[in-house]
Protein backbone atom coordinates (compact mmCIF):
# COMPACT_ATOMS: atom_id res chain seq x y z
CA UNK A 1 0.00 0.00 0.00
CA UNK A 2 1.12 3.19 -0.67
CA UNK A 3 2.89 5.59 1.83
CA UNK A 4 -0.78 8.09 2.65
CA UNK A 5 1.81 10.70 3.37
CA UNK A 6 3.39 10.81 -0.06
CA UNK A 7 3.05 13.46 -2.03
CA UNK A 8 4.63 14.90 -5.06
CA UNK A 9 3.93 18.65 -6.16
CA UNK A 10 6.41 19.18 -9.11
CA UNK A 11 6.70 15.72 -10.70
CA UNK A 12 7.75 14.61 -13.87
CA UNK A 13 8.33 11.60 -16.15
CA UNK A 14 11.00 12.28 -18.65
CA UNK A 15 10.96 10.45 -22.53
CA UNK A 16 13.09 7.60 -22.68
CA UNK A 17 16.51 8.38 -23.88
CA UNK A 18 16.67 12.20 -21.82
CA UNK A 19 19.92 13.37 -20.99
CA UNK A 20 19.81 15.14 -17.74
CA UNK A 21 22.50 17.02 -18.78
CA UNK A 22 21.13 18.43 -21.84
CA UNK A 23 17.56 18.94 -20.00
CA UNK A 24 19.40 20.71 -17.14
CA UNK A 25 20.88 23.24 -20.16
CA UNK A 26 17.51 23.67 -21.54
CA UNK A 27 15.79 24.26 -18.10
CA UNK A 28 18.90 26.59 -17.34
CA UNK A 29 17.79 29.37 -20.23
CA UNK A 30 14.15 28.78 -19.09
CA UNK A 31 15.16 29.56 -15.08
CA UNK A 32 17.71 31.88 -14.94
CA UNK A 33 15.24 35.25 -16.47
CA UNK A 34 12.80 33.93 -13.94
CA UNK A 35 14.33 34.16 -11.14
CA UNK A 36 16.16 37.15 -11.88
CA UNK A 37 12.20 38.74 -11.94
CA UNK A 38 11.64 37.08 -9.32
CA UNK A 39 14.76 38.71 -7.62
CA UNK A 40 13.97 42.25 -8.42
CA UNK A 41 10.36 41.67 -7.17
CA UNK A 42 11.63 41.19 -3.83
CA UNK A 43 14.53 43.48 -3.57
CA UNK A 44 11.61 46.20 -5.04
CA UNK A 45 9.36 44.79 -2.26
CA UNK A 46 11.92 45.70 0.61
CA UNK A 47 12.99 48.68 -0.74
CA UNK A 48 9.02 49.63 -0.84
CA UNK A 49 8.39 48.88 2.54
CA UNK A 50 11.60 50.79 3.95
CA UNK A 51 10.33 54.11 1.90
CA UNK A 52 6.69 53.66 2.77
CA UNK A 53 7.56 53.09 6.81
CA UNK A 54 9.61 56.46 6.53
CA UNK A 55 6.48 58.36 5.03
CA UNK A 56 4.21 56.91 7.52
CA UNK A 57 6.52 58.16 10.15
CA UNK A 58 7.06 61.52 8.81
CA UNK A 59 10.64 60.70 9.01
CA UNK A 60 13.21 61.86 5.68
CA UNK A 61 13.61 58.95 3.15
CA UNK A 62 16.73 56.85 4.20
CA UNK A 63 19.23 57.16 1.49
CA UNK A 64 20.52 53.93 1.69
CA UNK A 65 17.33 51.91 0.45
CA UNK A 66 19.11 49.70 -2.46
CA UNK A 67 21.59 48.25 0.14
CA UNK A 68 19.23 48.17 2.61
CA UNK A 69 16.61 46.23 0.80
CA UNK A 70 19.41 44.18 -0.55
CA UNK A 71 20.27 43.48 3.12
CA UNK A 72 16.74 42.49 4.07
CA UNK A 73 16.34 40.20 1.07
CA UNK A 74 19.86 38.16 1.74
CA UNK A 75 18.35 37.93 5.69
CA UNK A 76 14.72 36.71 4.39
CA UNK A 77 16.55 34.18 2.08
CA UNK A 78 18.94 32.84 4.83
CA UNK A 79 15.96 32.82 7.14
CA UNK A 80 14.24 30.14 4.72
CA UNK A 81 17.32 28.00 3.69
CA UNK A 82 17.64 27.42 7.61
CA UNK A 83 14.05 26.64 8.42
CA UNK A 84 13.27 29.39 9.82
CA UNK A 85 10.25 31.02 7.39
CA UNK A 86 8.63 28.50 4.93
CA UNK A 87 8.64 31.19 1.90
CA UNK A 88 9.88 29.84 -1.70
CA UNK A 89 13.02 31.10 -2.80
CA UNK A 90 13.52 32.90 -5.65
CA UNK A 91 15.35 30.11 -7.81
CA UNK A 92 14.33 26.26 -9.03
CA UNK A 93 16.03 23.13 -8.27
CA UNK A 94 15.70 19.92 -9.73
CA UNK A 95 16.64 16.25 -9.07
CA UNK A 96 16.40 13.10 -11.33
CA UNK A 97 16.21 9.39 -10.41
CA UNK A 98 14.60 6.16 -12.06
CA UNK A 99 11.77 3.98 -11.96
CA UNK A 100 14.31 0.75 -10.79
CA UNK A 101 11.83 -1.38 -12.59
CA UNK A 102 11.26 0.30 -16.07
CA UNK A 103 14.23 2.09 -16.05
CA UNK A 104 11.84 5.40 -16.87
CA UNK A 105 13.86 8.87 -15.80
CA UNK A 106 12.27 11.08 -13.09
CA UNK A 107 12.43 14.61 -12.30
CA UNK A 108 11.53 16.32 -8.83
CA UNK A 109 11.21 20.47 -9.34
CA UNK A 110 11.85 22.52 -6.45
CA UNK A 111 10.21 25.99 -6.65
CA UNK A 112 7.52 27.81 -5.06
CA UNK A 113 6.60 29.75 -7.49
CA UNK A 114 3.89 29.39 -10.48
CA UNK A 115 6.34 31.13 -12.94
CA UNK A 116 8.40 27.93 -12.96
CA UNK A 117 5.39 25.87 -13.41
CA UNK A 118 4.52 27.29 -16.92
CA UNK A 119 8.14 27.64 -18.03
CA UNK A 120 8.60 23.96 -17.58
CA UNK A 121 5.23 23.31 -18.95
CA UNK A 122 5.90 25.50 -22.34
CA UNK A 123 9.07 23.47 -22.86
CA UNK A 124 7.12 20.88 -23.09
CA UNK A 125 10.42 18.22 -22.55
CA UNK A 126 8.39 16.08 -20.09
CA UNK A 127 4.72 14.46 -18.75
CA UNK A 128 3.55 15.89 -15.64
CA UNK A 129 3.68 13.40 -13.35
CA UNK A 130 2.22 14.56 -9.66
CA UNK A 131 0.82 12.65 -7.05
CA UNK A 132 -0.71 12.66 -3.77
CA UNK A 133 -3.24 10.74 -1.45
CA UNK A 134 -6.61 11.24 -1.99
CA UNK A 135 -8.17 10.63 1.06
CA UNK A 136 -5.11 11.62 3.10
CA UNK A 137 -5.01 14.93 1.58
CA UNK A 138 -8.87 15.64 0.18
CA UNK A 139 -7.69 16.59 -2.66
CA UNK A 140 -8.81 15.05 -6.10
CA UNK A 141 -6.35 13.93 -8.48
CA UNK A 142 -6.40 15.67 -12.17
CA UNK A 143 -9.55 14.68 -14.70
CA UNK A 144 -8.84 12.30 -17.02
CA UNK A 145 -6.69 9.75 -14.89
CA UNK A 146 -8.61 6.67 -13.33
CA UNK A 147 -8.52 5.69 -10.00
CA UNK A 148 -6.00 2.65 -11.29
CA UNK A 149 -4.17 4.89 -13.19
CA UNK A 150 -3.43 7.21 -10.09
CA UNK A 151 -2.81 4.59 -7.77
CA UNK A 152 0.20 3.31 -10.22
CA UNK A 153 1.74 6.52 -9.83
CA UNK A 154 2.03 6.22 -6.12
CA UNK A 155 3.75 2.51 -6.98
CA UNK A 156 5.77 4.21 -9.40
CA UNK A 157 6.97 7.23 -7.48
CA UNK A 158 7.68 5.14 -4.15
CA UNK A 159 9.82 2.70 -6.59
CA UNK A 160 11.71 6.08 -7.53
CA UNK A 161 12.05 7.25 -4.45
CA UNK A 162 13.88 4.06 -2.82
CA UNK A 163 12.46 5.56 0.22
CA UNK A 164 14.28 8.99 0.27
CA UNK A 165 12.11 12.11 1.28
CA UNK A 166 10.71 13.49 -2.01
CA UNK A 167 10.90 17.06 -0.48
CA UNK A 168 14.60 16.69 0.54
CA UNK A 169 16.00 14.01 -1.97
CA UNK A 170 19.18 11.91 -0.64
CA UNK A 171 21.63 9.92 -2.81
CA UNK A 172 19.96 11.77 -6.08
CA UNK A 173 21.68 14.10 -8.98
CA UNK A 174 20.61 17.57 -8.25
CA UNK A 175 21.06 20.48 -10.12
CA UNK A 176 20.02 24.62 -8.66
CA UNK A 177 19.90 27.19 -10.91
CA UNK A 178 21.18 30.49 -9.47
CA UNK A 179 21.45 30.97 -5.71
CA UNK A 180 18.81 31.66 -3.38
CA UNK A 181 20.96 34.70 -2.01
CA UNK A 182 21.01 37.93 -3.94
CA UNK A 183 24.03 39.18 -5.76
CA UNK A 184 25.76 42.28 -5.20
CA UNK A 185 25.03 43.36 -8.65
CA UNK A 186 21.36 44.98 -8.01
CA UNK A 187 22.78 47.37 -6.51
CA UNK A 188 23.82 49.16 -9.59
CA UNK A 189 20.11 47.84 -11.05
CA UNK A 190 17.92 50.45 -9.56
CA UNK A 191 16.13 51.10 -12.96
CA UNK A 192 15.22 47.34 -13.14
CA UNK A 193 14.15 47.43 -9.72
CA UNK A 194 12.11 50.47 -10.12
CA UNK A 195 9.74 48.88 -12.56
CA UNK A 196 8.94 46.19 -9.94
CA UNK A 197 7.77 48.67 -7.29
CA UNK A 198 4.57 47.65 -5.89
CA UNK A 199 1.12 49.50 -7.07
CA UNK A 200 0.65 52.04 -4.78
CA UNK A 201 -2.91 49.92 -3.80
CA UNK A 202 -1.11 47.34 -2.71
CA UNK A 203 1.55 49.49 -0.79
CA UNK A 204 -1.79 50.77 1.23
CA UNK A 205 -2.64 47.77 1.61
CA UNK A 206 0.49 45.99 2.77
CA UNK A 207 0.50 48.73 5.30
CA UNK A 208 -3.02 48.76 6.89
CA UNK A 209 -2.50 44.53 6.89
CA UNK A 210 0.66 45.38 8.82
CA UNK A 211 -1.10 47.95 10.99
CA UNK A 212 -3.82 45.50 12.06
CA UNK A 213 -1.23 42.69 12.81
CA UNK A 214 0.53 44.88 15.26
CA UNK A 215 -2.83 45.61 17.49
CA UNK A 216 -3.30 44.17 20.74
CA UNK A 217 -6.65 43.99 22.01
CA UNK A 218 -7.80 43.58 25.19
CA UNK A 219 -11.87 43.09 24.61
CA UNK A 220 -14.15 42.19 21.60
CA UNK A 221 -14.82 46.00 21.92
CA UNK A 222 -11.72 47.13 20.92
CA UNK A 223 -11.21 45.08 17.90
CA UNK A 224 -14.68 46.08 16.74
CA UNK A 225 -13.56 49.69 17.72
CA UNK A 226 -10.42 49.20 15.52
CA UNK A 227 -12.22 47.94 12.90
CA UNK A 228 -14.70 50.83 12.53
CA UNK A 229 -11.35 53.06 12.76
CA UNK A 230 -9.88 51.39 9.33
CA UNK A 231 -11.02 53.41 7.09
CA UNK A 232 -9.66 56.81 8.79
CA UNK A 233 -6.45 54.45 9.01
CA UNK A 234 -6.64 53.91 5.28
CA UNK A 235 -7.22 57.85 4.59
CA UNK A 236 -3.95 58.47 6.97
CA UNK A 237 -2.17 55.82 4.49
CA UNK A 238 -3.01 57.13 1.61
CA UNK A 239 -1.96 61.00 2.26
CA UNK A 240 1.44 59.61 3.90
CA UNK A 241 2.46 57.45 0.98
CA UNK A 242 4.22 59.37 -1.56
CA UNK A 243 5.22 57.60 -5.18
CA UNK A 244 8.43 56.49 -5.40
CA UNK A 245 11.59 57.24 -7.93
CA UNK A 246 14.47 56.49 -9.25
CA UNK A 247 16.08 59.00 -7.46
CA UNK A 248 14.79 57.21 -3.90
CA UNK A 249 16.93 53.89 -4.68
CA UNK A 250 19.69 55.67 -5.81
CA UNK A 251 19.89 57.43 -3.15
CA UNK A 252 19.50 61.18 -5.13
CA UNK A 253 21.87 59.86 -7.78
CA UNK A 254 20.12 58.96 -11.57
């Protein structure tokens, strides 16, 4: 019987004859502009927050924001490569073993982030090949695969596994492409990073979520009292936000 705890996300059954080394090229050009997006998302992220916690404080923009959010997005990555947050990283990872019985080549993607999903998908260089309990989970396999058809992928993937943890593969050729950790080199991107600035909507937002998180609340009265009070919080927002530059992350240089 299968393992009701198994469950594979970001599985794949390669065409007989793959070479994992060519693939791993291939998924290489696919990766790489993805998470360098993905990258200047976050770094813009940061550098959004610093900039809009200054305006709500009334306080002068830092001048320091690139190496600042820079800063913040090596500590947010280190935080999840030691356990510590449960956020996807910015880059993919893959690993490949075999079906011991048909000899059929396996791939395990490592990503978080729906980006990678369609890239691999518009290569089109393999079958998706997920599973997961049904009853363990309650959630339905895909339409159009039968009942015997999903079980055998369980079989299949458990045979493939040789009993290693699909989410932490041991004693299997993996391949990352880039590092989690942020280069250096954004520093002198601020232009790039400027078109990934949030909307200004969902800077409000972001800071009225942030606002309500802090709140301590000693009766049902005074969260209800709070929550009458949000939209005079969202007014404040909105007049303390101010749009944001080039000039801001480069500290007043262009």
């Amino acid at each position: 019987m299968t393992d009701p705890d198994l469950a594979i996300l970001h599985g794949y059954r390669l065409p007989r004859g793959t070479d994992p080394l060519q693939l791993a090229a291939i998924m290489r050009n696919m990766a790489e502009p993805i998470r360098n997006r993905l990258e200047l998302r976050e770094i813009a992220r940061f550098a959004a927050g610093i900039l809009d916690e200054a305006d709500l404080a009334g306080a002068e923009r830092p001048s320091s924001v690139m190496f600042d959010a820079l800063s913040a997005q090596a500590e947010h990555a280190a935080s999840i490569m030691s356990g510590d947050h449960d956020c996807a990283t910015v880059n993919l990872a893959m690993a490949f073993t075999d079906d011991p019985d048909t000899g059929d080549l396996m791939l395990l993607a490592f990503h978080g982030h729906e980006e990678y999903a369609r890239g691999i998908d518009e290569l089109c260089i393999a079958e998706y090949f997920p599973y997961w309990d049904e009853e363990a989970t309650g959630q339905s396999r895909p339409m159009g695969i039968s009942s015997t058809e999903w079980g055998a992928r369980g079989i299949i993937w458990e045979r493939a596994l040789r009993g290693t943890d699909p989410d932490d593969p041991a004693g299997m050729f993996r391949i990352e492409f880039g590092s989690p950790l942020p280069g250096v080199d954004l520093l002198t991107q601020a232009e790039d990073i400027l078109a990934q600035i949030p909307a200004m909507e969902a800077r409000v937002h972001h800071a009225l979520h942030a606002l309500a998180h802090e709140q301590e609340f000693s009766s049902p009265g005074e969260a209800m009292a709070f929550m009458a009070s949000m939209p005079e919080h969202q007014l404040r927002v909105e007049k303390s936000l101010k749009p944001i530059t080039l000039s801001d992350l480069a500290g007043g240089e262009r």
